[in-house]
C-alpha atoms as a PDB file:
ATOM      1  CA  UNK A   1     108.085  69.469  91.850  1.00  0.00           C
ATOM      2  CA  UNK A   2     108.416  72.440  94.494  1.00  0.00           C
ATOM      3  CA  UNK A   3     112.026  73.185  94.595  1.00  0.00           C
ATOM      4  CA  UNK A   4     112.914  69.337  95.294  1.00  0.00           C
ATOM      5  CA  UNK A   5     110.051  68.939  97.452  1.00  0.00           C
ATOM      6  CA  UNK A   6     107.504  65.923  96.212  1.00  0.00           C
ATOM      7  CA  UNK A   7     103.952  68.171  97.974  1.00  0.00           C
ATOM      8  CA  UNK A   8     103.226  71.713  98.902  1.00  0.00           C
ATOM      9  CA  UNK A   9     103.979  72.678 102.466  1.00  0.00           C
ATOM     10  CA  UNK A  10     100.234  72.918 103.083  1.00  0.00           C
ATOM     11  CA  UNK A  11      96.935  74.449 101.512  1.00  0.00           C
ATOM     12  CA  UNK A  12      95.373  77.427 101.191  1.00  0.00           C
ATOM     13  CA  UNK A  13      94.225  78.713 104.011  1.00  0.00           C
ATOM     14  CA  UNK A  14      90.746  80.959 103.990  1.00  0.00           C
ATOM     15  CA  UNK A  15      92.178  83.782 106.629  1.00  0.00           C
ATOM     16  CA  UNK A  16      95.143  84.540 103.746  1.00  0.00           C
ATOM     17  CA  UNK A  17      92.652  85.346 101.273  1.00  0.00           C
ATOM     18  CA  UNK A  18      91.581  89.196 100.806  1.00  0.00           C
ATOM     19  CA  UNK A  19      88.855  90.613 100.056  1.00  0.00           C
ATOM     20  CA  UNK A  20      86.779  92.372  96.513  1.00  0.00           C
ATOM     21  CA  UNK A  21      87.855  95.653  95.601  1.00  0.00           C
ATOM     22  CA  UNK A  22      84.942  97.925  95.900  1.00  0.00           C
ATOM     23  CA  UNK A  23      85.445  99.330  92.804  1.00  0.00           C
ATOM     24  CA  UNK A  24      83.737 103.257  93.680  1.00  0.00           C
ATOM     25  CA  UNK A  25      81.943 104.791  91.218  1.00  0.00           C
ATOM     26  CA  UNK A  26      80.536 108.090  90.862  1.00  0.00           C
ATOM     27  CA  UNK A  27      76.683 107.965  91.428  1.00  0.00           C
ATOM     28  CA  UNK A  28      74.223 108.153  94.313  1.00  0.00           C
ATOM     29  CA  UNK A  29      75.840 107.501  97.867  1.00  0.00           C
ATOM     30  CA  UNK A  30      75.751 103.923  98.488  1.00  0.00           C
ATOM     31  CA  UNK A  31      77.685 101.445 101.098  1.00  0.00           C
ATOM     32  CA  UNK A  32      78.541  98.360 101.840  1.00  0.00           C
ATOM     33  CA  UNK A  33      79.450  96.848 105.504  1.00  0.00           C
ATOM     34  CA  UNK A  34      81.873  94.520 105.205  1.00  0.00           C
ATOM     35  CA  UNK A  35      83.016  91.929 107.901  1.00  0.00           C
ATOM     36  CA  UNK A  36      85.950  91.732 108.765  1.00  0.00           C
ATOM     37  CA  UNK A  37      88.431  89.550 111.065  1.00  0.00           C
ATOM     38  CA  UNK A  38      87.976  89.822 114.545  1.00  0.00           C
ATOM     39  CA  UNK A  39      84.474  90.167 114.202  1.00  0.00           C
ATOM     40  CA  UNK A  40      84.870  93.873 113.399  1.00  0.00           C
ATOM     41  CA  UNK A  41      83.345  95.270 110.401  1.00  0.00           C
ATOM     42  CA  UNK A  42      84.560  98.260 107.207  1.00  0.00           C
ATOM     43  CA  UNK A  43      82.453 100.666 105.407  1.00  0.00           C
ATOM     44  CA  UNK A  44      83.328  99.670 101.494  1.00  0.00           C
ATOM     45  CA  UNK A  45      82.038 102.530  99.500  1.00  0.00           C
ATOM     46  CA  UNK A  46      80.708 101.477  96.509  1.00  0.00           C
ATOM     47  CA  UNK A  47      79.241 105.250  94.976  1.00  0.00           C
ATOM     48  CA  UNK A  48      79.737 108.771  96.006  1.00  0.00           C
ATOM     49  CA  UNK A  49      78.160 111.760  94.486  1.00  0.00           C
ATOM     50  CA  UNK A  50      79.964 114.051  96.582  1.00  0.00           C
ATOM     51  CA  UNK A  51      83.940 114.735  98.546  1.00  0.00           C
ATOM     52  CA  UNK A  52      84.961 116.583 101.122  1.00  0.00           C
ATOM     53  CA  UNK A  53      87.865 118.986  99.867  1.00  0.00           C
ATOM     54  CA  UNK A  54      90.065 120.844 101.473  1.00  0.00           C
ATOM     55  CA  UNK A  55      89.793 124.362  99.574  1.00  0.00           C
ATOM     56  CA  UNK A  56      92.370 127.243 101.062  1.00  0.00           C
ATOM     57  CA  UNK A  57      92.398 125.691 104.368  1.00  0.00           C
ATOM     58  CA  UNK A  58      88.492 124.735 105.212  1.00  0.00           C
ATOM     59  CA  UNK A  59      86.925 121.689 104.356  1.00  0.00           C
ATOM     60  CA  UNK A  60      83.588 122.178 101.126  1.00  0.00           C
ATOM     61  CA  UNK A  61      81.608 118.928  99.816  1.00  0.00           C
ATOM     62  CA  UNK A  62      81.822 119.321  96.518  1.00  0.00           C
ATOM     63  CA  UNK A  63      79.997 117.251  93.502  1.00  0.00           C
ATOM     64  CA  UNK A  64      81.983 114.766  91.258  1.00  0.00           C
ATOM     65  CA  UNK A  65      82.046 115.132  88.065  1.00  0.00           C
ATOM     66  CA  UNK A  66      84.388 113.137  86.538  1.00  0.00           C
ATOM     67  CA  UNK A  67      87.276 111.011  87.116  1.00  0.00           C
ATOM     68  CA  UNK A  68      90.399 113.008  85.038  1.00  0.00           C
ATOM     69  CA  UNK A  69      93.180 110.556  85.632  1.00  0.00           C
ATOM     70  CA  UNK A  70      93.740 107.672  88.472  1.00  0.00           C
ATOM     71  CA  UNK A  71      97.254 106.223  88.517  1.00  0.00           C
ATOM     72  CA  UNK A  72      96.722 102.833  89.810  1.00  0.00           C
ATOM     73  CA  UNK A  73      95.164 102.322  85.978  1.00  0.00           C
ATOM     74  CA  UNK A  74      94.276 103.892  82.759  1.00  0.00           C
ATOM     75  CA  UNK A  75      91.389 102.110  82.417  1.00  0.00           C
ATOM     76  CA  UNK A  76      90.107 103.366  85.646  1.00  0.00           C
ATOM     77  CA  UNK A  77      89.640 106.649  84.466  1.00  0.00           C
ATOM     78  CA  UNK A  78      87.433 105.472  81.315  1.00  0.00           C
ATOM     79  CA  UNK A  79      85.188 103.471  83.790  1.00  0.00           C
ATOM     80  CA  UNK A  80      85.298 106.341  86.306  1.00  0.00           C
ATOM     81  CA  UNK A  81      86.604 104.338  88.906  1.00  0.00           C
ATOM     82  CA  UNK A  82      88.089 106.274  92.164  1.00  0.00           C
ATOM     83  CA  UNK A  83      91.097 104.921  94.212  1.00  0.00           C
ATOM     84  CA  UNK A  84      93.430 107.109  96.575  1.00  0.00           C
ATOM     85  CA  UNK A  85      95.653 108.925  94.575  1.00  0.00           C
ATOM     86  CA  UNK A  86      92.939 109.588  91.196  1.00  0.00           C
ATOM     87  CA  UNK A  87      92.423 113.287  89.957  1.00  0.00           C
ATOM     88  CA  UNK A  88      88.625 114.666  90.077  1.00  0.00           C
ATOM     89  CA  UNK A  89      87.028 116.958  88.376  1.00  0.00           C
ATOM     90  CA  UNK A  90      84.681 118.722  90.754  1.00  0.00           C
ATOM     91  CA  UNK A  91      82.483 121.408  91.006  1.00  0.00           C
ATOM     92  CA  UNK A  92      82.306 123.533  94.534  1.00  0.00           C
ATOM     93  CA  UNK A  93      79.174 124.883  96.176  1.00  0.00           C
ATOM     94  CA  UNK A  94      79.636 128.329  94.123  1.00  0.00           C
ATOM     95  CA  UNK A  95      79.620 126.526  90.545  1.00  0.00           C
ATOM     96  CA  UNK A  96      83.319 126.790  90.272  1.00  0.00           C
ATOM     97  CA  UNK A  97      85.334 124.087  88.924  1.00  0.00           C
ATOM     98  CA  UNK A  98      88.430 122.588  90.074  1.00  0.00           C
ATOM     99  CA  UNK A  99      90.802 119.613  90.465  1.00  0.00           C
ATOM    100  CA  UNK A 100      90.666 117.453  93.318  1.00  0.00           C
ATOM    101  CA  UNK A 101      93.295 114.190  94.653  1.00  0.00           C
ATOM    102  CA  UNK A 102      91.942 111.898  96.336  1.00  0.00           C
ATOM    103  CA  UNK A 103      93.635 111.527  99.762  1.00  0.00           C
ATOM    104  CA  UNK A 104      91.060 108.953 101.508  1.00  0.00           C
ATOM    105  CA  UNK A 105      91.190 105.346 100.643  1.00  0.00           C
ATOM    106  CA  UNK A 106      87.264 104.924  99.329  1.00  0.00           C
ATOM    107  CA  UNK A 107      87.169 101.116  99.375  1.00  0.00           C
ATOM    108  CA  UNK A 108      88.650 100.917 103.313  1.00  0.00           C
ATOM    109  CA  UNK A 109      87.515 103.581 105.274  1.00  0.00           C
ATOM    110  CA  UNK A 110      84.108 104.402 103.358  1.00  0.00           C
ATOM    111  CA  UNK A 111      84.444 108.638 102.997  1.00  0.00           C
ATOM    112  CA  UNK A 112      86.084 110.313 100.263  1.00  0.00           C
ATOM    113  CA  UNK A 113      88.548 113.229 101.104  1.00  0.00           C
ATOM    114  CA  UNK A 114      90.360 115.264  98.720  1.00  0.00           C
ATOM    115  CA  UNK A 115      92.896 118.034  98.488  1.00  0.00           C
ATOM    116  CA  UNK A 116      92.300 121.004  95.651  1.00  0.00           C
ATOM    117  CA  UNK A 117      95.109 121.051  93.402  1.00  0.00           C
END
């Protein structure tokens, strides 16, 4: 029963379903074009071997290293797994080492941006 009701008020429909998390890793660049409704289309990036961070007011691609912490799951971090909001560990064009948010939502807009912390 459904709240006194004998049948569902009607199926599933395919428009309400969403679509697979890209799941970025770090690695060679590599994406995936998506389509999308409307017959428009997303970049879904699936690796990235480099961000774009904003260091003391100018934008440096830097290389990943490592994913320190991501806050949408612990066990992102162990599989490396970026998502708006993880910490990097990246190293700038110099060889120095720093922390990096991610601002940029990988998965939807297909660029990673970051802000040095």
């Amino acid at each position: 029963m459904y709240h006194g009701r004998i049948t569902k008020a009607r199926k599933k429909r395919r428009a309400l379903v969403g679509g697979v998390f890209a799941e970025t890793q770090i690695g060679e660049d590599k994406q995936k074009k998506v389509r999308t409704r409307g017959n428009s289309s997303k970049n879904k990036l699936m690796k990235a071997k480099r961000a774009n961070v904003l260091l003391e007011g100018k934008h440096v691609l830097c290389e990943i290293l490592t994913v320190q912490e991501n806050p949408a799951n612990r066990d992102y971090t162990r599989r490396n797994i970026i998502t708006k909001g993880a910490v990097l560990t990246a190293k700038t064009p110099d060889g120095k080492e720093l922390k990096v948010r991610v601002t940029s939502r990988p998965g939807q807009h297909g660029l990673l941006n970051g802000i040095a912390l």
